[in-house]
PDB file of N, CA and C in Angstrom:
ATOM      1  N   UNK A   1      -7.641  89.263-110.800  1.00  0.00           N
ATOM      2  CA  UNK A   1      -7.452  87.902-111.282  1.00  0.00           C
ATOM      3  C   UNK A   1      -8.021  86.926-110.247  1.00  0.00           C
ATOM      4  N   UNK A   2      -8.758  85.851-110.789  1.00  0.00           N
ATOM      5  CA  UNK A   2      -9.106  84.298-109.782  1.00  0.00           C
ATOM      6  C   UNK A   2      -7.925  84.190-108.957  1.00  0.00           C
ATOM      7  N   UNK A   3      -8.206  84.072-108.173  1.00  0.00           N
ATOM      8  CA  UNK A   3      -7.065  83.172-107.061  1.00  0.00           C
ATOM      9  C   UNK A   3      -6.759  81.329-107.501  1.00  0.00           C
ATOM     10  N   UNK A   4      -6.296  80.974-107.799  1.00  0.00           N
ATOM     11  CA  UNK A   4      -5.733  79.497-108.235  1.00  0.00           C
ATOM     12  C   UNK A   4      -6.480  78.679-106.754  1.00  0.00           C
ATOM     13  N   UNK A   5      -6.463  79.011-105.640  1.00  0.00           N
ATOM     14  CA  UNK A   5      -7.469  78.659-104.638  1.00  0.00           C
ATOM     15  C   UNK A   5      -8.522  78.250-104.637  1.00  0.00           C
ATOM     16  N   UNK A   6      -8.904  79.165-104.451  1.00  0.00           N
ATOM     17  CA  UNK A   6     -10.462  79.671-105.096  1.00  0.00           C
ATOM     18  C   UNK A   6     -10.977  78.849-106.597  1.00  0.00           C
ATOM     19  N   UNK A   7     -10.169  78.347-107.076  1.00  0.00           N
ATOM     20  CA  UNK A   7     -10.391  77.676-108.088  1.00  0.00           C
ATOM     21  C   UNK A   7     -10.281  76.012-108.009  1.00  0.00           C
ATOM     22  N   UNK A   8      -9.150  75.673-107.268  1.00  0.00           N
ATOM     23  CA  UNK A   8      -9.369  74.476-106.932  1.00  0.00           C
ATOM     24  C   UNK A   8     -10.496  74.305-106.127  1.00  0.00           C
ATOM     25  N   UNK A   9     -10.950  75.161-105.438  1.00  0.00           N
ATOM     26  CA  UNK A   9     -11.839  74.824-104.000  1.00  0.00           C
ATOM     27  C   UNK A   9     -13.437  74.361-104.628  1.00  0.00           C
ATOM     28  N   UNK A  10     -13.330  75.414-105.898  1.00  0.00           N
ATOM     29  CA  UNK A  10     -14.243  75.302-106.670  1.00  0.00           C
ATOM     30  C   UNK A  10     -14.535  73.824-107.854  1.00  0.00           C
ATOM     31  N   UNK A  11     -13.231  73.385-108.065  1.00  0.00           N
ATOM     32  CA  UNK A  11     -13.348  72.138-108.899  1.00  0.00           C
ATOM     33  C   UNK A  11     -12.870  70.868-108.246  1.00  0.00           C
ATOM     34  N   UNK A  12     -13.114  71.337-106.856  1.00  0.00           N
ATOM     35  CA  UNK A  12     -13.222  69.869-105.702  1.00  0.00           C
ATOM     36  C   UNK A  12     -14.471  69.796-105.751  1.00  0.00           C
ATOM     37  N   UNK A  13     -15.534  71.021-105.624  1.00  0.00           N
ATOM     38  CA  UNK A  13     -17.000  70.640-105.375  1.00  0.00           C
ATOM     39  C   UNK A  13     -17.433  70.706-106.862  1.00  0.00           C
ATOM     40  N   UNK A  14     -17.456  70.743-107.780  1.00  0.00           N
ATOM     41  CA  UNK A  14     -17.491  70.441-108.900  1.00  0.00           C
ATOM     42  C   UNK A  14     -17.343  68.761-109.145  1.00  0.00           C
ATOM     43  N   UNK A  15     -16.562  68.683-108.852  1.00  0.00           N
ATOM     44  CA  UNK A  15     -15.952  67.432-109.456  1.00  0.00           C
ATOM     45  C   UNK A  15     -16.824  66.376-108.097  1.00  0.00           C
ATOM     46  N   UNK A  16     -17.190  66.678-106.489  1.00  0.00           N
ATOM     47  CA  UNK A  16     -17.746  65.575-106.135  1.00  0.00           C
ATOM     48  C   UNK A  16     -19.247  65.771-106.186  1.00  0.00           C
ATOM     49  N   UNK A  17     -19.694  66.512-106.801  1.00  0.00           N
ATOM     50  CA  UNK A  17     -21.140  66.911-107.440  1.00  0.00           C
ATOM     51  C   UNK A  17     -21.243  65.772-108.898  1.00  0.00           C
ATOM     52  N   UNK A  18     -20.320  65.826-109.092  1.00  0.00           N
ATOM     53  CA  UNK A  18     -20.261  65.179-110.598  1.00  0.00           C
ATOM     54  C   UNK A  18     -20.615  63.458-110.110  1.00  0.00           C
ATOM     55  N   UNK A  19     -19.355  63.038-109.104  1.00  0.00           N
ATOM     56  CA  UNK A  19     -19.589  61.831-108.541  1.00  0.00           C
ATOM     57  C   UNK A  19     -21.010  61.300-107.892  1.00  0.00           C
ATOM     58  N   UNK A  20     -21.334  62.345-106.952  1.00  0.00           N
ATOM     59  CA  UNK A  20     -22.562  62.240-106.714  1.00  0.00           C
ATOM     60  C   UNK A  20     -23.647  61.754-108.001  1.00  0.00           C
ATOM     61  N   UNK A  21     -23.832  62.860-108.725  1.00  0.00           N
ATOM     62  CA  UNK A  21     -24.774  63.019-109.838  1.00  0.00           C
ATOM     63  C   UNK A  21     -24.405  61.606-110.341  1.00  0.00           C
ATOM     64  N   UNK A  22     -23.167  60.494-110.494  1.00  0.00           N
ATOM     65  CA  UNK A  22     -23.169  59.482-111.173  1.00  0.00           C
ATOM     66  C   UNK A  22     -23.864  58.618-110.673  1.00  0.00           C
ATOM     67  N   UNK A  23     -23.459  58.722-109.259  1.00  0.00           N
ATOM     68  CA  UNK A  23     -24.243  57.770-108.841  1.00  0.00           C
ATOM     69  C   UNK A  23     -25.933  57.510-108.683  1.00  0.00           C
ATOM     70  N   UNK A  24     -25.992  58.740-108.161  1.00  0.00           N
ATOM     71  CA  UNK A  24     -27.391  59.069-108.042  1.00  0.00           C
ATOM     72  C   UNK A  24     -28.309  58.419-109.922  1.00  0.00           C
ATOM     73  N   UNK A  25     -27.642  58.514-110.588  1.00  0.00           N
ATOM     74  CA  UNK A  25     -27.776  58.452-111.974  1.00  0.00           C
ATOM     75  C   UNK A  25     -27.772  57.228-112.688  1.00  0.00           C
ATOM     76  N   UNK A  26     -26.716  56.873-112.035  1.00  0.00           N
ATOM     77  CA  UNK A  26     -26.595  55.007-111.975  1.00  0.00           C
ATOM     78  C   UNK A  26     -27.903  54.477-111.280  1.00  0.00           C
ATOM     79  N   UNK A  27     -28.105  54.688-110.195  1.00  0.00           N
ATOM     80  CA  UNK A  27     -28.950  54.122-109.286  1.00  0.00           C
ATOM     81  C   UNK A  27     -30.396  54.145-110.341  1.00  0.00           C
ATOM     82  N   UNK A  28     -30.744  55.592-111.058  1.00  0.00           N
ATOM     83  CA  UNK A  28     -32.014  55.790-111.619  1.00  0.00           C
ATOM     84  C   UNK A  28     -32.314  55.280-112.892  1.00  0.00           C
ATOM     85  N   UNK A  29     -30.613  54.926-113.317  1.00  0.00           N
ATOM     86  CA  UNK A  29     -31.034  54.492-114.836  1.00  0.00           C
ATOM     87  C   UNK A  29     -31.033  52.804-114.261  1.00  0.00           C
ATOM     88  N   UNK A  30     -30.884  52.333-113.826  1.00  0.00           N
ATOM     89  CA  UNK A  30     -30.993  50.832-113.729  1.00  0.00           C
ATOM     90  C   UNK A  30     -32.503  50.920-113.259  1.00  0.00           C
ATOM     91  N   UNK A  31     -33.177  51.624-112.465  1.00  0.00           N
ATOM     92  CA  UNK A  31     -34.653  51.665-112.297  1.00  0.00           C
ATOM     93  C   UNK A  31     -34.824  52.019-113.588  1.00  0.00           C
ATOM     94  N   UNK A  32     -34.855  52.619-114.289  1.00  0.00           N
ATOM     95  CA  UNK A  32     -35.828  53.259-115.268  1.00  0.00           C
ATOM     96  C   UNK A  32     -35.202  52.586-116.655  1.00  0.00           C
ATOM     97  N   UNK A  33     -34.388  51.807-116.622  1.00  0.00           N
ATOM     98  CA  UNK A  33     -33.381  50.700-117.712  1.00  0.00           C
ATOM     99  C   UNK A  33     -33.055  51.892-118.882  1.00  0.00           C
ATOM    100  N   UNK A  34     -32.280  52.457-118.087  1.00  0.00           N
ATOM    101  CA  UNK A  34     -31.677  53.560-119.370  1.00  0.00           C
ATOM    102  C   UNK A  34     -30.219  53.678-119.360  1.00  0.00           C
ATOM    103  N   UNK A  35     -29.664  53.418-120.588  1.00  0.00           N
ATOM    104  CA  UNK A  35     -28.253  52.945-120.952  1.00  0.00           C
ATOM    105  C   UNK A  35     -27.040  53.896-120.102  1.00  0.00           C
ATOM    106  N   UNK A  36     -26.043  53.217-120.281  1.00  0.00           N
ATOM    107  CA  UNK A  36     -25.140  54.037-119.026  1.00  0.00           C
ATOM    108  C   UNK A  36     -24.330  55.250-119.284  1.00  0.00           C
ATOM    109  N   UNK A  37     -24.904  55.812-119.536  1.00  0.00           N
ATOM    110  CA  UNK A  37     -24.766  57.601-119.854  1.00  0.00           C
ATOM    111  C   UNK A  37     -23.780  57.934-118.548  1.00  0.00           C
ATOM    112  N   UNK A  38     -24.047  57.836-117.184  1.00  0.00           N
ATOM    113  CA  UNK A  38     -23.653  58.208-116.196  1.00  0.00           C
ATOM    114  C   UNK A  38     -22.148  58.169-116.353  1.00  0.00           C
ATOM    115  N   UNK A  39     -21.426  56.919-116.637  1.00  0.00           N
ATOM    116  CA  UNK A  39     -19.830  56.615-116.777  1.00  0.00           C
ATOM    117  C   UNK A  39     -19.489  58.112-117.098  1.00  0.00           C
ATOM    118  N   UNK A  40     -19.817  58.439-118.463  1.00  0.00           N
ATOM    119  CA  UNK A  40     -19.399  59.742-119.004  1.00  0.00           C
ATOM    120  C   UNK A  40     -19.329  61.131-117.808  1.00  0.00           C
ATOM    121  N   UNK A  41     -20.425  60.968-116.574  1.00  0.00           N
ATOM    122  CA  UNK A  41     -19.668  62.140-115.708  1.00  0.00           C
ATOM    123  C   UNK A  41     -18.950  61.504-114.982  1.00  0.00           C
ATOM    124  N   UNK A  42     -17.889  60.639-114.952  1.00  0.00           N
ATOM    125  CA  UNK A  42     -16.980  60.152-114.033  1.00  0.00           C
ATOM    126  C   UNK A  42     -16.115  60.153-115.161  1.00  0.00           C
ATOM    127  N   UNK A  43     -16.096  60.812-116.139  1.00  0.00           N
ATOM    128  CA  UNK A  43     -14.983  61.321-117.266  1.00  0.00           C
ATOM    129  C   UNK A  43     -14.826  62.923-117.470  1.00  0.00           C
ATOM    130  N   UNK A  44     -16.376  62.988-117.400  1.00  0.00           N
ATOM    131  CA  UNK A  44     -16.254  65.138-116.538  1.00  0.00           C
ATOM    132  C   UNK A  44     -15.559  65.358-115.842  1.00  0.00           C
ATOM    133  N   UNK A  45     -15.509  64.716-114.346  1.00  0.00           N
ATOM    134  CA  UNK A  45     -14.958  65.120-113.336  1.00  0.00           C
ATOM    135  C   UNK A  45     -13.535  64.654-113.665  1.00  0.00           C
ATOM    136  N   UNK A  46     -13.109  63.456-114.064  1.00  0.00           N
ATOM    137  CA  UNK A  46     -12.190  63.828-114.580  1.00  0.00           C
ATOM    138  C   UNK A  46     -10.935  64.886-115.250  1.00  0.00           C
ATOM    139  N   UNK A  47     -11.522  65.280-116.161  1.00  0.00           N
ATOM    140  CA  UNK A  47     -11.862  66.309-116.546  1.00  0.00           C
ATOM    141  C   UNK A  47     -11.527  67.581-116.182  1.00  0.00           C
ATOM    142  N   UNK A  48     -12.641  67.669-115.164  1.00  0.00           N
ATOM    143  CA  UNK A  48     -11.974  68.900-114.445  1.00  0.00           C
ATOM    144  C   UNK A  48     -11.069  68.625-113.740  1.00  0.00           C
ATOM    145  N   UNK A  49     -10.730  67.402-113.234  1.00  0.00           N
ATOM    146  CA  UNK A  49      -9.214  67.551-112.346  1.00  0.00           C
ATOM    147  C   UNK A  49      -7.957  67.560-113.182  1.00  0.00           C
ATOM    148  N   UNK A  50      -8.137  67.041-114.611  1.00  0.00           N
ATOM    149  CA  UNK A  50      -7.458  67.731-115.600  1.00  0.00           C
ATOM    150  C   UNK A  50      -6.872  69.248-115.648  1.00  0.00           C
ATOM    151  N   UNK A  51      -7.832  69.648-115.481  1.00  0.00           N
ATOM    152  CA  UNK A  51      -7.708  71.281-115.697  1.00  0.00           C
ATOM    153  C   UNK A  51      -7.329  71.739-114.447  1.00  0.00           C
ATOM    154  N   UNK A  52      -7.377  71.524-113.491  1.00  0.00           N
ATOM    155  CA  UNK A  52      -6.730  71.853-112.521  1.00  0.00           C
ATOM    156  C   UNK A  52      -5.525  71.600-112.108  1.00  0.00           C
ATOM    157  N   UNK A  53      -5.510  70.009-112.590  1.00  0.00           N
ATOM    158  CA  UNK A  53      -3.699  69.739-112.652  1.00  0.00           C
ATOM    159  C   UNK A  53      -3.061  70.378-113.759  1.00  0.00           C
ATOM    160  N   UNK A  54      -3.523  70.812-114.928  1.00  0.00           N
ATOM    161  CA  UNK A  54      -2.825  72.171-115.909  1.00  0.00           C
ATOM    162  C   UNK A  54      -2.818  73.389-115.130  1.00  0.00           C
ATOM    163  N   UNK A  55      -3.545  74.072-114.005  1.00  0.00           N
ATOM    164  CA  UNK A  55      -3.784  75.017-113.826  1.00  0.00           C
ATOM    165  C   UNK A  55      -2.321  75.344-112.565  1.00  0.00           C
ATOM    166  N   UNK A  56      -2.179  73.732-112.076  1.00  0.00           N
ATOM    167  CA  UNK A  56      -1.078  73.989-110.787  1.00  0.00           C
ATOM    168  C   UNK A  56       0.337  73.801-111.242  1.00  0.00           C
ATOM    169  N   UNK A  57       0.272  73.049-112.575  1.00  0.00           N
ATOM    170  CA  UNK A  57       1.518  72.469-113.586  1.00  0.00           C
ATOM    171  C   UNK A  57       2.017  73.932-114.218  1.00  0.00           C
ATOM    172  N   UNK A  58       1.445  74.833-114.541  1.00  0.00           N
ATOM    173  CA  UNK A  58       1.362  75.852-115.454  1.00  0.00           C
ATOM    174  C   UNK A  58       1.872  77.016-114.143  1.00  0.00           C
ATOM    175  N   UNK A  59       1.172  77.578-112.885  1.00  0.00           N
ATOM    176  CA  UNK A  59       1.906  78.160-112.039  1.00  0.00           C
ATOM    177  C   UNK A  59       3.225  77.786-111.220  1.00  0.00           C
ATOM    178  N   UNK A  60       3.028  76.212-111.116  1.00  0.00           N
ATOM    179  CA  UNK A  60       4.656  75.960-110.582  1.00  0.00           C
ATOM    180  C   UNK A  60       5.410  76.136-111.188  1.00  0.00           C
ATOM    181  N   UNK A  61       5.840  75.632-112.985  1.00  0.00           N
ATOM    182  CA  UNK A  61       6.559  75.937-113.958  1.00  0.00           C
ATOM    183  C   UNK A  61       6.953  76.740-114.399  1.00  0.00           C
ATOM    184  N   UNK A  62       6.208  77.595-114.189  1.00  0.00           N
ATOM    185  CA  UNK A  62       5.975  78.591-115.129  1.00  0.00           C
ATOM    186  C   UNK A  62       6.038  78.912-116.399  1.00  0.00           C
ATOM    187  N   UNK A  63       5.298  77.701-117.097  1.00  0.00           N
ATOM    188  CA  UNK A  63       5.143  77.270-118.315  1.00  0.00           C
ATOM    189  C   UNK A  63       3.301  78.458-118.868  1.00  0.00           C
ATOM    190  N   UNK A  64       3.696  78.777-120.120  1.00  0.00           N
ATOM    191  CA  UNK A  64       3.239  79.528-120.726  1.00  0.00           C
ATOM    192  C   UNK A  64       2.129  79.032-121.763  1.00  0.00           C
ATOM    193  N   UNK A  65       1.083  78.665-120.628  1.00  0.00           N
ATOM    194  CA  UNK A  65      -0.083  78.257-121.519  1.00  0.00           C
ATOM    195  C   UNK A  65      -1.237  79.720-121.233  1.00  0.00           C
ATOM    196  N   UNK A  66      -2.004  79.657-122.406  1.00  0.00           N
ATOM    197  CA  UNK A  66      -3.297  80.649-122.033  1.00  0.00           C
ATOM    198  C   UNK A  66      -3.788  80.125-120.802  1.00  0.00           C
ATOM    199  N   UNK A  67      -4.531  80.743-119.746  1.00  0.00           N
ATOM    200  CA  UNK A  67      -5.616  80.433-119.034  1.00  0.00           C
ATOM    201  C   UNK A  67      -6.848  80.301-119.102  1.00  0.00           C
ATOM    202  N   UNK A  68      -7.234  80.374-120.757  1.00  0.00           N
ATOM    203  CA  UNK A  68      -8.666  80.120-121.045  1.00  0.00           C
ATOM    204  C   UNK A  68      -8.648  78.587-121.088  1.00  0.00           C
ATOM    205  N   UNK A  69      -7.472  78.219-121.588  1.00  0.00           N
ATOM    206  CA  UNK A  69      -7.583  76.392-122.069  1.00  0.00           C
ATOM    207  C   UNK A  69      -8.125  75.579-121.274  1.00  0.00           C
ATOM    208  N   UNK A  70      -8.043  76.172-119.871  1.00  0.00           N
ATOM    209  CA  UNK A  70      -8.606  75.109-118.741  1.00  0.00           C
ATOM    210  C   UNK A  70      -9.543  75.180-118.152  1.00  0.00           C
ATOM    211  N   UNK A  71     -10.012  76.827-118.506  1.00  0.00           N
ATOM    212  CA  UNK A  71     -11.388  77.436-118.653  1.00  0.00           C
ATOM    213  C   UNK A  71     -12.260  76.427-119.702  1.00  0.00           C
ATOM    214  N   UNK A  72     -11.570  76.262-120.983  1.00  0.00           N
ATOM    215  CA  UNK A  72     -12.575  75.671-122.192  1.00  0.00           C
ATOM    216  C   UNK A  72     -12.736  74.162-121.832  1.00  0.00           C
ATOM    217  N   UNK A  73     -11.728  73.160-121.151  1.00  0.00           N
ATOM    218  CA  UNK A  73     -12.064  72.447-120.535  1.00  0.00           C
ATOM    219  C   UNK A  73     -12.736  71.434-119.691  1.00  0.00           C
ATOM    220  N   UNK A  74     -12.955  73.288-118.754  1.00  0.00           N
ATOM    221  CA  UNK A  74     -14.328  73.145-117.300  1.00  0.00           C
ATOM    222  C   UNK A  74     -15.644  73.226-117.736  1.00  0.00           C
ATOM    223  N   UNK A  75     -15.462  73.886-119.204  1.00  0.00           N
ATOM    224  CA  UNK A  75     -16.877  74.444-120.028  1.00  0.00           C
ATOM    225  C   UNK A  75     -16.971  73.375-120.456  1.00  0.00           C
ATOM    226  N   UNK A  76     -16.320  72.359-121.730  1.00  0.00           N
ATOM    227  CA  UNK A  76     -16.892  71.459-122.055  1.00  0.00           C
ATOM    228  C   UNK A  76     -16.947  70.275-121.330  1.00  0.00           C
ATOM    229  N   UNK A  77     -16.477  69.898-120.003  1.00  0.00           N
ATOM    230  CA  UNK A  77     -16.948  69.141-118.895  1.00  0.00           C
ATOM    231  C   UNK A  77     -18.550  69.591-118.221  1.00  0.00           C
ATOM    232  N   UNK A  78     -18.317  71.069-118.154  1.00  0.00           N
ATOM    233  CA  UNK A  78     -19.993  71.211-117.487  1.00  0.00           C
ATOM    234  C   UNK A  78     -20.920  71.394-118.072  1.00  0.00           C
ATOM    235  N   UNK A  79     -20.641  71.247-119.401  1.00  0.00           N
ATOM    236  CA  UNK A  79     -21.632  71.397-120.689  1.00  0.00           C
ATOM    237  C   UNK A  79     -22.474  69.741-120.713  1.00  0.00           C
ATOM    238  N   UNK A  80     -21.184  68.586-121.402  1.00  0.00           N
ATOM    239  CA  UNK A  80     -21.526  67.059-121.265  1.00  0.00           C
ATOM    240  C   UNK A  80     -22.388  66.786-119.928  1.00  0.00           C
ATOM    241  N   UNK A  81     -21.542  67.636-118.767  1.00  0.00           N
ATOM    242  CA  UNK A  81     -22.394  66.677-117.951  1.00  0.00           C
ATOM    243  C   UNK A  81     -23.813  67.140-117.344  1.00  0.00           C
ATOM    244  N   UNK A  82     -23.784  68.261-117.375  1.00  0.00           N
ATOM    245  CA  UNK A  82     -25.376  69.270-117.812  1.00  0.00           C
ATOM    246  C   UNK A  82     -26.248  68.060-118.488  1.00  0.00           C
ATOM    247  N   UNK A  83     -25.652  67.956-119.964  1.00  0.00           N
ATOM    248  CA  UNK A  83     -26.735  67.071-120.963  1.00  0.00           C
ATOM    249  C   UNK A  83     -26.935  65.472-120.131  1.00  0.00           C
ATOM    250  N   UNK A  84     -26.106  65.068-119.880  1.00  0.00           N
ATOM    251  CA  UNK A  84     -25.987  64.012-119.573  1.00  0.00           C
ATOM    252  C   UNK A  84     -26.953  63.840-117.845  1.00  0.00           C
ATOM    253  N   UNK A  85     -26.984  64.250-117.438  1.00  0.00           N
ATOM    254  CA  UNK A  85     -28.114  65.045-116.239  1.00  0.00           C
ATOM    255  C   UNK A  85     -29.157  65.079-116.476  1.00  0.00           C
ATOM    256  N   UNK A  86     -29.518  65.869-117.346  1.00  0.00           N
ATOM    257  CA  UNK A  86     -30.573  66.033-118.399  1.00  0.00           C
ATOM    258  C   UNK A  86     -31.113  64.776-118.727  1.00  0.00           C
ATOM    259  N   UNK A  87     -30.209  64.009-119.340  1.00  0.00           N
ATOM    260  CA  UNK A  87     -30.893  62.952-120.029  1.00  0.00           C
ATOM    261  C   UNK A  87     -31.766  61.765-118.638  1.00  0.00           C
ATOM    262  N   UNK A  88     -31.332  61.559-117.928  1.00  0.00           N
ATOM    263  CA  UNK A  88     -31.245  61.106-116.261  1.00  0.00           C
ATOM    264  C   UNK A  88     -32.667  61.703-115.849  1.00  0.00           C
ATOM    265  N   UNK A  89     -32.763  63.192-115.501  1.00  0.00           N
ATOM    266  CA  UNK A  89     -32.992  63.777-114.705  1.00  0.00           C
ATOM    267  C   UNK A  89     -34.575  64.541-115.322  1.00  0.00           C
ATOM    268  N   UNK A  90     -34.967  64.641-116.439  1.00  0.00           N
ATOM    269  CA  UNK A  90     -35.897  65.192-117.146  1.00  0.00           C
ATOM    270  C   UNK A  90     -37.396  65.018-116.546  1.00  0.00           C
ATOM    271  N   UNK A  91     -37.779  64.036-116.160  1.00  0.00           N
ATOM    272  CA  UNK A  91     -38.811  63.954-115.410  1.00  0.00           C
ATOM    273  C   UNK A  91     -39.035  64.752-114.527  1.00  0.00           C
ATOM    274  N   UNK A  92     -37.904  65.259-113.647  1.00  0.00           N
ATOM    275  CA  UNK A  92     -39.024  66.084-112.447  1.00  0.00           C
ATOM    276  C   UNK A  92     -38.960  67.415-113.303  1.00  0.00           C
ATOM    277  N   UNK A  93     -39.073  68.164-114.122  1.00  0.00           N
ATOM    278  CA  UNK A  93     -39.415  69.246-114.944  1.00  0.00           C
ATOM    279  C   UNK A  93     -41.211  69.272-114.706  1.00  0.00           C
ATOM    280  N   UNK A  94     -41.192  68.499-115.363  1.00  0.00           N
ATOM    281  CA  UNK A  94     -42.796  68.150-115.275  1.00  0.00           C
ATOM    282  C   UNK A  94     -43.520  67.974-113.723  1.00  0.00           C
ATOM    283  N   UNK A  95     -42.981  67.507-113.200  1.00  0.00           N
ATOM    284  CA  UNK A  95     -43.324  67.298-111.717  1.00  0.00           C
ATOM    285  C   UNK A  95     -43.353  68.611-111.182  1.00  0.00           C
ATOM    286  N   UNK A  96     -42.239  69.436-110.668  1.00  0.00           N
ATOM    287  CA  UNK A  96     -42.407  70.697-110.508  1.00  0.00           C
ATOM    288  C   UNK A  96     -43.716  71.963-111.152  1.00  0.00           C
ATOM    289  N   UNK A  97     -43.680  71.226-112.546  1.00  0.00           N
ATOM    290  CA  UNK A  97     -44.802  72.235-112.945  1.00  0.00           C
ATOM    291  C   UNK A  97     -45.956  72.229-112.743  1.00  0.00           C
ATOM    292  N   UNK A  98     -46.791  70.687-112.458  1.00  0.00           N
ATOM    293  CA  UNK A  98     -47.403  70.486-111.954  1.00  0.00           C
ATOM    294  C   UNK A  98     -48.131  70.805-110.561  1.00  0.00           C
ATOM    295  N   UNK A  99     -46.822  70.814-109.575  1.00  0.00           N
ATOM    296  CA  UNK A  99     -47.331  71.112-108.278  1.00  0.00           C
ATOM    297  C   UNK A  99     -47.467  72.643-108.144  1.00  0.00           C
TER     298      UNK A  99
END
């Protein structure tokens, strides 16, 4: 089984990757005047600290939720903010292929 550790440790850097990526994202869509998509990963990361506060609520309690739920969660947080990246970030695709 995951260690509950190991899992937060993992959706601290998750979650300030996400912050990062907003900003960084903010910064590019006001250069490039593209609507504010970014807010939405400062609702990811959210998000995942959601699921992590189910994940520490659920072992202290010992309340009887599945452990996929916060799994499906982290998935549809790193799914949105994947696209949302994407939408930001698409240009250097091309750049890379180029060089």
């Amino acid at each position: 089984m995951i260690s509950l550790q190991f899992i937060f440790l993992f959706d601290i850097s998750t979650i300030l990757l996400m912050l990062i990526l907003a900003y960084l994202s903010k910064r590019l869509g006001e250069a490039m005047k593209i609507k504010s998509y970014y807010k939405i990963l400062y609702f990811t990361a959210f998000l995942v600290a959601t699921a992590t506060g189910t994940d520490f609520v659920t072992k202290t309690f010992g309340i009887q939720l599945p452990f996929y739920f916060s799994l499906i969660i982290r998935l549809i947080s790193s799914i949105t903010a994947f696209l949302i990246c994407l939408k930001y970030w698409h240009w250097l695709f091309p750049e890379f292929i180029k060089s």
